[in-house]
Protein backbone atom coordinates (compact mmCIF):
# COMPACT_ATOMS: atom_id res chain seq x y z
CA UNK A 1 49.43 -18.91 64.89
CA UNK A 2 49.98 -16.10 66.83
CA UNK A 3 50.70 -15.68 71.07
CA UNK A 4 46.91 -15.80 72.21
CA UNK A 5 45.60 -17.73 69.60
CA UNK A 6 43.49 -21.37 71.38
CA UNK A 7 41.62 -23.56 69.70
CA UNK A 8 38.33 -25.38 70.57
CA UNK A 9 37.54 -29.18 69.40
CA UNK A 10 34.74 -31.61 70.05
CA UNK A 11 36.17 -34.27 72.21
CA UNK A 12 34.45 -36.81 69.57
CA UNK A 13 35.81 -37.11 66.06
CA UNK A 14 33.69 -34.64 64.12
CA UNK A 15 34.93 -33.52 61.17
CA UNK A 16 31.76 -31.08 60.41
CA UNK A 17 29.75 -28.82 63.01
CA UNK A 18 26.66 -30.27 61.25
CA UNK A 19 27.77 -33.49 62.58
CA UNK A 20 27.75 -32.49 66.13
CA UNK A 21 24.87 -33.76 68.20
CA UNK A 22 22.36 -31.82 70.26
CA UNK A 23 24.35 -31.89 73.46
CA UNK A 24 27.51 -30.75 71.93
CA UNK A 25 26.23 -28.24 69.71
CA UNK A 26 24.54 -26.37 73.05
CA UNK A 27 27.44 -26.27 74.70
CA UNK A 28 29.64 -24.88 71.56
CA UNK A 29 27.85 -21.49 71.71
CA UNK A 30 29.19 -20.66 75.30
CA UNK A 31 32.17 -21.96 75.04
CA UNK A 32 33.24 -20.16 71.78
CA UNK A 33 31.89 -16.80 73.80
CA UNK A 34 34.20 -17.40 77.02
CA UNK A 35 36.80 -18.55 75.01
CA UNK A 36 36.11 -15.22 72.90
CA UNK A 37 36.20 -13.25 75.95
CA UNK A 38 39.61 -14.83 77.86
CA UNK A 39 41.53 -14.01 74.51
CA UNK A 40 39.71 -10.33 74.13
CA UNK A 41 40.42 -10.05 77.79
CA UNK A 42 44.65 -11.16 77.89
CA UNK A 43 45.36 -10.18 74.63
CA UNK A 44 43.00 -6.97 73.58
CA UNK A 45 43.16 -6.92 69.92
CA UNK A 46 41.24 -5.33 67.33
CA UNK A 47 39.80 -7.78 66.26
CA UNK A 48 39.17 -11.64 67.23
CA UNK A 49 38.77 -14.13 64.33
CA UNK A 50 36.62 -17.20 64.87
CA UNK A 51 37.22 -19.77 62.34
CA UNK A 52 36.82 -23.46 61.45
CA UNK A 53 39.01 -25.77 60.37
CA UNK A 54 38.75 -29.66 59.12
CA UNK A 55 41.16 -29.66 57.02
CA UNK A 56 43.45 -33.36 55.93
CA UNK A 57 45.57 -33.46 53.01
CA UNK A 58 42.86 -34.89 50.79
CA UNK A 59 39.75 -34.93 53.03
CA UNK A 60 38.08 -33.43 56.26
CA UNK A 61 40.19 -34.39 59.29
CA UNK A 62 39.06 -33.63 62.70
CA UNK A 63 37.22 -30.15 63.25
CA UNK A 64 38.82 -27.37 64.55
CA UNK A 65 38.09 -23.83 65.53
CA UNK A 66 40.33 -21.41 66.00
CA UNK A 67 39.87 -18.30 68.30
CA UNK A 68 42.77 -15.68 67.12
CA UNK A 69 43.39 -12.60 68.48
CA UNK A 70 44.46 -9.99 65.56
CA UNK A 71 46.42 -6.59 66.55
CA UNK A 72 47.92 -4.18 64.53
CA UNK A 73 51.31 -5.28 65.40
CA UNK A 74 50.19 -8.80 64.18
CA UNK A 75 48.80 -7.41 60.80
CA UNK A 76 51.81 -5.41 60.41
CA UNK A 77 54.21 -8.25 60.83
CA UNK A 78 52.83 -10.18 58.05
CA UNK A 79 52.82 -6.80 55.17
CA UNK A 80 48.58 -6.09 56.32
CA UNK A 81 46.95 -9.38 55.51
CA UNK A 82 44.01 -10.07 57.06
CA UNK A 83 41.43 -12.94 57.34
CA UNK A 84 42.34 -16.30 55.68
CA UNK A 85 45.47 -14.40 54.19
CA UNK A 86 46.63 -14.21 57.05
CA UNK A 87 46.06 -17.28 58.62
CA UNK A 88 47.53 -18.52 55.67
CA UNK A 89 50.95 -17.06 55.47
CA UNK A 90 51.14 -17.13 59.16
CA UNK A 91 50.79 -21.27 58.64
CA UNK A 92 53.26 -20.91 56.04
CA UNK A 93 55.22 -19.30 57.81
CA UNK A 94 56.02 -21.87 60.71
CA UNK A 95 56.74 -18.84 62.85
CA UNK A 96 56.07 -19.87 66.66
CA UNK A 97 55.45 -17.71 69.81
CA UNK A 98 58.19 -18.68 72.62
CA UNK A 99 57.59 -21.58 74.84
CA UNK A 100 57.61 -19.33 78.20
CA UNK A 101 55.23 -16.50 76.83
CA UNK A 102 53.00 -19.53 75.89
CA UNK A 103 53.02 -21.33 79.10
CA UNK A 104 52.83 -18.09 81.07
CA UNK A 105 49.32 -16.97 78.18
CA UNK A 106 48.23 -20.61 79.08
CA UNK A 107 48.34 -19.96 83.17
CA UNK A 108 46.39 -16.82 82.95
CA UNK A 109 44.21 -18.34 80.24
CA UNK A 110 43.10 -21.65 82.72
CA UNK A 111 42.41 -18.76 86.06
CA UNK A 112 40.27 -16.71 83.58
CA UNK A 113 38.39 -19.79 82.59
CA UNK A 114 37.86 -20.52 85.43
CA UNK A 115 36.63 -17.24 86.99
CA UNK A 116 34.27 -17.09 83.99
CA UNK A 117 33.20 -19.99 84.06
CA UNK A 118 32.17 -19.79 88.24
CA UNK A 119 30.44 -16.73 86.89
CA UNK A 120 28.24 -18.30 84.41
CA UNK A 121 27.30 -21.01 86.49
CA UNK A 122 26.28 -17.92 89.38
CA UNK A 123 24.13 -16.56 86.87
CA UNK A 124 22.26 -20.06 85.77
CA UNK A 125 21.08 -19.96 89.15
């Protein structure tokens, strides 16, 4: 996937969201919204897909969900596919982002985490 793109799992093997339990499945909510917001915040696209995945070869494997930020530029790139299209030939693809621009999305990822996170917990109390 693209520069930006992170990906949320249960730290249990669930291959389902309807096989999370209760505990998990309150904190999913807020997590999938700050990890919305750090990848709306670094990468500002148009658009920011939120999808599952739980996909094996011939059954579900572990579950997955990805948080992609979509630009133009990205849409362009691959002819102005969009959705699971895109995801798709983007997969296909095998294209990668460059190790340094990765580390260097993943160290401004982590401080925005954690400033968001030292917010939310202000405003629980």
């Amino acid at each position: 996937m693209n520069l930006g793109t992170l990906i949320v799992g249960p730290r249990e093997h669930v291959v389902a969201i309807a096989e999370l339990d209760d505990t998990a499945a309150a904190e999913l909510g807020p997590l999938l919204r700050h990890t919305a917001r750090v990848v709306e915040t670094l990468c500002r696209p148009e658009q920011t897909y939120v999808c599952m995945w739980s996909h094996g070869r011939d059954a579900r494997k572990h579950l997955h969900i990805a948080v992609q930020p979509v630009t133009a530029e990205v849409r362009a790139r691959y002819g102005g596919l969009r959705s699971e299209q895109l995801q798709a030939r983007m997969l296909a693809d095998g294209d990668e982002p460059d190790a340094t621009d990765v580390e260097q999305f993943c160290e401004r990822a982590r401080e925005l985490f954690r400033a968001i996170t030292a917010n939310s917990a202000e405003d629980r109390s």
